[in-house]
Structure formats: structure tokens, C-alpha cells
Protein backbone atom coordinates (compact mmCIF):
# COMPACT_ATOMS: atom_id res chain seq x y z
CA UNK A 1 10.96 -9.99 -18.03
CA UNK A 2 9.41 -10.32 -14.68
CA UNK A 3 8.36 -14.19 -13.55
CA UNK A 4 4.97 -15.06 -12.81
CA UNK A 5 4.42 -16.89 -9.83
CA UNK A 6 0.37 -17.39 -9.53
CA UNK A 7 -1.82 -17.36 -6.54
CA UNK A 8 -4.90 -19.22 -5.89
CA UNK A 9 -7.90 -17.61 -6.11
CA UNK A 10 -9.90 -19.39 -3.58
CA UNK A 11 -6.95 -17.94 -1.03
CA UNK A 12 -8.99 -14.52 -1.61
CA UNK A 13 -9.50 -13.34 1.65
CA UNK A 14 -12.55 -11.29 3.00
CA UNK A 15 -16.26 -10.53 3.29
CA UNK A 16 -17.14 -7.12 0.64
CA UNK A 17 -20.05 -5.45 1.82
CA UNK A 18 -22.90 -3.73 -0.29
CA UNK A 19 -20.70 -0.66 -0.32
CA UNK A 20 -17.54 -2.42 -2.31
CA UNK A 21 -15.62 -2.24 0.84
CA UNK A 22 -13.91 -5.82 1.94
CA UNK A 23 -13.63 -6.49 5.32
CA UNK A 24 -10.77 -9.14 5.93
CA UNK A 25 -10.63 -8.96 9.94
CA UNK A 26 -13.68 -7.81 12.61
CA UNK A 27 -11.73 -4.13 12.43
CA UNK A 28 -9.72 -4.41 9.24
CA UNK A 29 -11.40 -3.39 5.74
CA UNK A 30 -9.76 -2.29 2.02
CA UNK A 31 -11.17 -1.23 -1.52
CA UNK A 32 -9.69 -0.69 -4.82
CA UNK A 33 -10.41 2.42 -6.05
CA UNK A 34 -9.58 2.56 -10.11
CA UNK A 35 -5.63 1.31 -9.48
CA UNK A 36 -5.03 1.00 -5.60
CA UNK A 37 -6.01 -0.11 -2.67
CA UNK A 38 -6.78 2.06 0.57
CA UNK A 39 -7.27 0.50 3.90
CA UNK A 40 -9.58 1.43 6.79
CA UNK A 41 -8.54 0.20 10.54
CA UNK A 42 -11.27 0.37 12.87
CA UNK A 43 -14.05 -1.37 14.10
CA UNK A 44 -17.65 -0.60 12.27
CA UNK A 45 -19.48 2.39 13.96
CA UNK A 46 -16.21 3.10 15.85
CA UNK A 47 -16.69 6.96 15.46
CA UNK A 48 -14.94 10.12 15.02
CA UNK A 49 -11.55 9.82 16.32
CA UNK A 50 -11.62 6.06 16.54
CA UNK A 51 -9.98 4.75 13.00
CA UNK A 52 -7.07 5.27 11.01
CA UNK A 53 -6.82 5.92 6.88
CA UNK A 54 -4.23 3.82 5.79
CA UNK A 55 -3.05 5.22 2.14
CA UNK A 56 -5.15 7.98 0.32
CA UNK A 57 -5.60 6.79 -3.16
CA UNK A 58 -5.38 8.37 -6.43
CA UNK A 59 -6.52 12.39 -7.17
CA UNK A 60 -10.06 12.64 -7.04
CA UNK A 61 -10.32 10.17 -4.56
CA UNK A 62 -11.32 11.96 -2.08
CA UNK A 63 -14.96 11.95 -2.17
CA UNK A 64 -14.86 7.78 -2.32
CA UNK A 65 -12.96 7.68 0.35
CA UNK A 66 -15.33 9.78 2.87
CA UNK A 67 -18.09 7.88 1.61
CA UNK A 68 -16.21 4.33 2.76
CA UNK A 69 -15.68 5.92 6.13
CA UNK A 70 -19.30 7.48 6.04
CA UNK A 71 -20.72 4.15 5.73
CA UNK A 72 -18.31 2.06 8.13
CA UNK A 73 -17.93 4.56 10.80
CA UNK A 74 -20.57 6.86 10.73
CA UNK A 75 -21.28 10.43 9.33
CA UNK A 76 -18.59 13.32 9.93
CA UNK A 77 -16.64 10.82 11.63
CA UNK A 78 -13.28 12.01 11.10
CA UNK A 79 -9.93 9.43 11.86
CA UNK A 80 -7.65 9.70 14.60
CA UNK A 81 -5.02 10.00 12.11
CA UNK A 82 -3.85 9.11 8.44
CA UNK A 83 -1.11 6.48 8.05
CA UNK A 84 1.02 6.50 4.80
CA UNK A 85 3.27 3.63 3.66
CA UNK A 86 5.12 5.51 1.19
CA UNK A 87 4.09 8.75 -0.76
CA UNK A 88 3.35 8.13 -4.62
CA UNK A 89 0.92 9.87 -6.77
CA UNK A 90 -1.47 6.63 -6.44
CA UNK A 91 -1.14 6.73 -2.52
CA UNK A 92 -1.14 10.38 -1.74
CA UNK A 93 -3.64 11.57 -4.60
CA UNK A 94 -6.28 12.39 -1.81
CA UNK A 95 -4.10 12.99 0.90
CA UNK A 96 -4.03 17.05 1.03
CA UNK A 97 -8.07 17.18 0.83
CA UNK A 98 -8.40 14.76 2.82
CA UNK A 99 -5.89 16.09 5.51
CA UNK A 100 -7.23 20.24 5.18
CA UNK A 101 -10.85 19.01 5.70
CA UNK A 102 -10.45 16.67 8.27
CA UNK A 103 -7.67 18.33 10.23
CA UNK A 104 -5.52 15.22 11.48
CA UNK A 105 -2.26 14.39 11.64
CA UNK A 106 -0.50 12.57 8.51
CA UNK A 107 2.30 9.80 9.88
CA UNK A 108 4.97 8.33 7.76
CA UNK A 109 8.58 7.53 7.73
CA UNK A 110 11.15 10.38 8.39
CA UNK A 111 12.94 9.41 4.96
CA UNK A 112 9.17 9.84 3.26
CA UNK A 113 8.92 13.68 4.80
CA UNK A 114 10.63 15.50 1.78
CA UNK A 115 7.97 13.56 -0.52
CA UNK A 116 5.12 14.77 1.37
CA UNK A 117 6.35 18.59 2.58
CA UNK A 118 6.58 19.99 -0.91
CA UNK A 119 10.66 19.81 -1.24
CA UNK A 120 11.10 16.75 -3.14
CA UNK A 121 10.45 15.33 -5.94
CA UNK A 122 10.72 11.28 -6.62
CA UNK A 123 12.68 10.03 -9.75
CA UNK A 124 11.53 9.64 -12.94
CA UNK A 125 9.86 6.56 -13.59
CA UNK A 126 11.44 3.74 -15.83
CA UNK A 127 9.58 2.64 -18.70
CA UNK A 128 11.98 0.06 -19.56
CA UNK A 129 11.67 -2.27 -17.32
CA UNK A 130 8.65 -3.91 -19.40
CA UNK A 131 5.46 -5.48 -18.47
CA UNK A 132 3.00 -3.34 -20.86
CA UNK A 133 1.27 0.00 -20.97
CA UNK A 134 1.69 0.95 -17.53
CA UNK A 135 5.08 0.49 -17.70
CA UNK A 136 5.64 2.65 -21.22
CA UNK A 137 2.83 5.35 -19.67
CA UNK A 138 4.67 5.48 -16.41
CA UNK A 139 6.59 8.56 -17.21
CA UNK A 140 3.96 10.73 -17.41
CA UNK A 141 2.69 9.79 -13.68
CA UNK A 142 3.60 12.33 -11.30
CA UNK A 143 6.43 12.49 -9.19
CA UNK A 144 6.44 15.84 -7.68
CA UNK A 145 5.71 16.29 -3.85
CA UNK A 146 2.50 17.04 -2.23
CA UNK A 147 2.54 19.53 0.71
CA UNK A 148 1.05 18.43 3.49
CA UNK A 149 3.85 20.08 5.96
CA UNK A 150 1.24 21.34 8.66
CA UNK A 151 -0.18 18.09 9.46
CA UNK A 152 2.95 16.30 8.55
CA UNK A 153 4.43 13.84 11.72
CA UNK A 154 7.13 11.72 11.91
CA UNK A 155 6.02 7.43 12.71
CA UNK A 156 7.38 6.98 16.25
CA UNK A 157 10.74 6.21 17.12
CA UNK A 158 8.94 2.88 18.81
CA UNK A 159 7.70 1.39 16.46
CA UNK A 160 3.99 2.28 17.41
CA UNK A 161 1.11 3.28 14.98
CA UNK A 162 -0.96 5.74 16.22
CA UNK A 163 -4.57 5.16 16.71
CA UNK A 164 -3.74 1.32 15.89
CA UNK A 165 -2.73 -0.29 18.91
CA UNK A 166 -1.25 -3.83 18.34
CA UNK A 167 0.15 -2.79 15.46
CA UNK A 168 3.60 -1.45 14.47
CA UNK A 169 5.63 -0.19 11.01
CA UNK A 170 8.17 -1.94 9.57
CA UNK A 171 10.59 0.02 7.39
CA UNK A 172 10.25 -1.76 4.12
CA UNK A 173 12.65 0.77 1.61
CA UNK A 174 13.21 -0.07 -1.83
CA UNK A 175 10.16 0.74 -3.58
CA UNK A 176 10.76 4.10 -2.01
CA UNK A 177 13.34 5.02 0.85
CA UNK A 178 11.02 5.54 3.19
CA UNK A 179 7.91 3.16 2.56
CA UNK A 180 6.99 1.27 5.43
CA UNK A 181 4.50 -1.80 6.03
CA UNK A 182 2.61 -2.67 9.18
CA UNK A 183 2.24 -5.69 11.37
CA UNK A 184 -0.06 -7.18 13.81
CA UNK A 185 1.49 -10.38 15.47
CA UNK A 186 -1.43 -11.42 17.29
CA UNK A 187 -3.41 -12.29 14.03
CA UNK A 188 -0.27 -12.11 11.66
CA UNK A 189 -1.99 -9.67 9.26
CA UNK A 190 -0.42 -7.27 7.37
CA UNK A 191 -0.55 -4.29 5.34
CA UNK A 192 2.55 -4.71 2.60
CA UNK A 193 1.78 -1.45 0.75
CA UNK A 194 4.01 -1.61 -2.25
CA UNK A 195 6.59 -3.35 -0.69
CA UNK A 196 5.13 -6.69 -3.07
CA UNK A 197 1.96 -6.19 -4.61
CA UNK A 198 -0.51 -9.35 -5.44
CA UNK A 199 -1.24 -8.74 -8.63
CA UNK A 200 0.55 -7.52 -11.67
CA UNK A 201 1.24 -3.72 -12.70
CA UNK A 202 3.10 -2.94 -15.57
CA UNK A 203 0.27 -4.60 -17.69
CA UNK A 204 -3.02 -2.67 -18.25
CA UNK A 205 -4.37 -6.17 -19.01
CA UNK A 206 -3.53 -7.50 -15.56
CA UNK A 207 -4.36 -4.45 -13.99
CA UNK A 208 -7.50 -4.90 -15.56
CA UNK A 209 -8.55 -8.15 -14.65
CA UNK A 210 -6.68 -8.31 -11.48
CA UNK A 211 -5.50 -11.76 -11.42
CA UNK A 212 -3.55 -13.03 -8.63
CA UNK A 213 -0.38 -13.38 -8.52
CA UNK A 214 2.63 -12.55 -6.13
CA UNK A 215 4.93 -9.73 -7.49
CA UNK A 216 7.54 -7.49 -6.20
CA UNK A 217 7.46 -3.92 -6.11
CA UNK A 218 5.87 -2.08 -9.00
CA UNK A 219 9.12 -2.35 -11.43
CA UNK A 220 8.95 1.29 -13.07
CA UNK A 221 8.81 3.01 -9.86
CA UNK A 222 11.05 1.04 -7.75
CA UNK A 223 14.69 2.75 -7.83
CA UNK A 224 16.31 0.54 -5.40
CA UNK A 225 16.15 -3.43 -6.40
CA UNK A 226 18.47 -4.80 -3.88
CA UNK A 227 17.06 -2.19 -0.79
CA UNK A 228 13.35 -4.39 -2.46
CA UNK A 229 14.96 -8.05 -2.18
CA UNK A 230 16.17 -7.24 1.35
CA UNK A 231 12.17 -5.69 2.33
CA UNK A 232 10.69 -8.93 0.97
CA UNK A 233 12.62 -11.16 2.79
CA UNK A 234 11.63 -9.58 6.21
CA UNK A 235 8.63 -9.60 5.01
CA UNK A 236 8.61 -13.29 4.28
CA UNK A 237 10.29 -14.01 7.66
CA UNK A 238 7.31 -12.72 9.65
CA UNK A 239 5.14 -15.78 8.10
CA UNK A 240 1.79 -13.32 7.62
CA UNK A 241 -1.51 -15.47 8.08
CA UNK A 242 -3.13 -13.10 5.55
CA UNK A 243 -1.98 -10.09 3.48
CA UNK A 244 -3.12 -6.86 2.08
CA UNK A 245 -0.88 -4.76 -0.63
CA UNK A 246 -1.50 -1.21 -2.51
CA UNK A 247 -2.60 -3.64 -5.65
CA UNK A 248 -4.21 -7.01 -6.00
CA UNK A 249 -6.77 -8.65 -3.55
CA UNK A 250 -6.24 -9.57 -0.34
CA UNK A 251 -4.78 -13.43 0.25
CA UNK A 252 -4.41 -15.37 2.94
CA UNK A 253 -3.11 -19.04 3.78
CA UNK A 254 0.02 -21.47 3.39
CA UNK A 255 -0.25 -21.03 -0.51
CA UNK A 256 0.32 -17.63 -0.06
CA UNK A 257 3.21 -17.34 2.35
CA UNK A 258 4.94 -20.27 -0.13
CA UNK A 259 4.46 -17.83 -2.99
CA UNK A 260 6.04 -15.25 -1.04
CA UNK A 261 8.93 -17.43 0.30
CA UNK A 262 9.30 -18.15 -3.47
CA UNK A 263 9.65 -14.29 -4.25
CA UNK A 264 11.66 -13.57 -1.36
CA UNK A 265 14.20 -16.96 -1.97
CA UNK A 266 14.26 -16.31 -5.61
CA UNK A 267 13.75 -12.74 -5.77
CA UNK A 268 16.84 -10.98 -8.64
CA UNK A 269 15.56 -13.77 -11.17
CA UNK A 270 11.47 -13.23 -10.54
CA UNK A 271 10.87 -9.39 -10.16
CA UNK A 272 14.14 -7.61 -10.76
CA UNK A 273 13.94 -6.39 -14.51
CA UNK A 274 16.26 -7.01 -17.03
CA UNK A 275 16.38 -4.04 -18.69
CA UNK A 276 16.15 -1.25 -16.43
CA UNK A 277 17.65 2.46 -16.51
């Protein structure tokens, strides 16, 4: 069983607007939609062409999401590009809409591509890892592939993000072999995906009330615990200022980066399960 390791609330980071959406930097901005977080990079009014979708939520997000960017950015403002960190049911549910009917280019890691082109599917989720319902449910969540092949691009070689400059990806595997997180040094800020989450999610209790706490990867989809321990702790290392994750709120602060020192220091005891496959 997974160790707890709470977070203060008043750590919380960011300013939500009438719309839901939380703005934790002048050109950074998240919501949860039902289980997951997607992130919008751009500065308000920025216009067509001018800000990235980071993450595309669950199916039948899709309408949400071009409301968000309808109110920040502007109507039929489309993005300069959508930016995956890894390509799970919950992250990708909106993607192939989203992509068809905007028309833009979809970037994630090389090692992601068979995930996303239709070839691939993941593996089966592990319901034994505990937690709660999600956990038990987690079978029937989908693993096959979504085909987004014609819009599909590799992250460059560089380290670069498209459309974000200041920012590059990390490749953050473990939770999947191609999941990536992204960094800006000048503020410290980053965007951890699934790579640790802030808030439990094998529980449908937590993932109810949304309490936080720092966690690793989601435990019934993560194949590859010691590939996770070595993410974290470059993770860690980069001392973030202020974080967002697919799950949980957004925290910020010394508090925070202890809790995820603790994770990272600590991290086969705390979020590796017992009694996995």
C-alpha cells in the first residue's frame, strides 16, 4: 500500500477565473475536466496560432476544451500546435476531434508514436496494485491506440517545444515509455503530466475530493516502477518553484519541492505497490 505524504493546501497555486480555468502564471492556465487536467500555454487574447494545448482530456472532452480556448484566446482561435506528455485514454480522449477540426500538428515523444498512430496498444492495466475503485475498475479503461498519424510529429531532437519558446521536454518514461514533462527555467514551472501526480488516483474517494498530496505515477497504469523512480528524481533535481500534473491542483513553494524530494529520496517504499502483476 502506497504512502501518503500530504501537501498543504494553502501551497495551492493560481488565480481560477469565472470560466473554471486557473491561471498559475501571466501565460500559463489548467482545468480539471471530470478526472484530468489539460493545460493551456499562451497569453489571454493571444489568437489563432499563438497557444499550445497541452494534453486533450478524456472522450467527450472536446467541446470543454474549445470553450476554455474560446474564452482565453478568442473565438475560432485555433493553437499553433497540440503538445502530448504521454498518450492514455484520459490524455488523448479529445485528441483526434480536436486535431481533424483544428488541423494542427500533434507533438510527442518518438517512443509515444505507436500509441497515437493506431499500431499499438498499451498494456493492460493492473488492478492489483490497490488504492480503491479506480484501481479494481482500471481494466476496463482503454488501452487501444488512437490514430492521429496525419498530424502526428515527432518533439524535436533539441529539446524545443513548439509554439512554447522558453520551454523544453524532458523525457520522463515510466508511467509510459515515452511520456515526457516540460520545463521553463526562467520561472521554474513545470508541467509533470503523469510523471507524479498531486493528488491520489486509485481511490474514487480521493479522486473525489481531490486532496493534496504528492504521489507517484498512477500505480495501475504505470508498467515500469524503476524507469518512474529514476523520472522523479530528475524531476526533483530541477527544484520546480511551482508544479502542474495530469491530476491534483497545482502547488507551488518549499513545502512542495520537500514533498517531492521525499518521493523522489524515498520513492520503492512510498509509491511502488506491493502487490503488483
Amino acid at each position: 500500500m502506497a504512502i501518503q505524504i500530504p501537501l498543504d493546501p494553502t501551497d495551492q497555486t493560481g488565480t481560477e477565473g469565472p470560466d473554471g480555468l486557473v491561471s498559475i502564471a501571466p501565460d500559463l492556465a489548467w482545468q480539471r475536466l471530470k478526472i484530468v487536467n489539460v493545460v493551456l500555454f499562451g497569453h489571454p487574447s493571444a489568437g489563432a496560432g499563438n497557444w499550445v494545448l497541452i494534453d486533450a482530456g478524456l472522450a467527450g472532452s472536446a467541446q470543454s476544451i474549445r470553450e476554455l480556448a474560446s474564452n482565453r484566446f478568442g473565438q475560432d482561435a485555433p493553437p499553433a500546435a497540440i503538445v502530448l506528455t504521454h498518450g492514455h485514454f484520459d490524455h488523448v480522449g479529445a485528441l483526434e476531434t480536436l486535431a481533424r477540426d483544428w488541423d494542427v500538428p500533434v507533438y510527442a515523444h518518438p517512443l509515444e508514436h505507436p500509441y497515437l498512430d493506431g499500431s499499438t496498444s498499451y498494456p493492460p492495466a493492473d488492478p492489483w496494485v490497490g488504492g480503491g475503485a479506480m484501481a479494481l475498475l482500471s481494466p476496463l479503461y482503454p488501452t487501444s491506440p488512437v490514430d492521429v498519424g496525419p498530424h502526428l510529429r515527432a518533439l524535436p531532437a533539441d529539446g524545443s517545444l513548439p509554439g512554447m519558446p522558453g520551454w523544453r521536454w524532458i523525457h520522463t518514461p515510466g508511467h509510459t515509455p515515452g511520456h515526457v514533462s516540460l520545463w521553463r527555467e526562467a520561472d521554474r514551472t513545470l508541467v509533470a503530466g503523469d510523471a507524479f501526480i498531486t493528488t491520489g488516483q486509485e481511490s474514487a474517494y480521493e479522486v473525489a475530493v481531490q486532496s493534496p498530496e504528492m504521489h507517484g505515477p498512477p500505480r495501475y497504469f504505470t508498467p515500469d516502477w524503476p524507469q518512474a523512480g529514476r523520472s522523479v528524481r530528475l524531476l526533483a533535481g530541477l527544484e520546480p518553484e511551482r508544479v502542474v500534473c495530469g491530476h491534483g491542483h497545482a502547488m507551488q513553494g518549499p513545502r512542495m519541492r520537500a514533498a517531492l524530494h521525499e518521493l523522489a529520496d524515498d520513492f520503492e517504499r512510498i509509491a511502488v505497490p506491493s502487490n503488483r502483476r
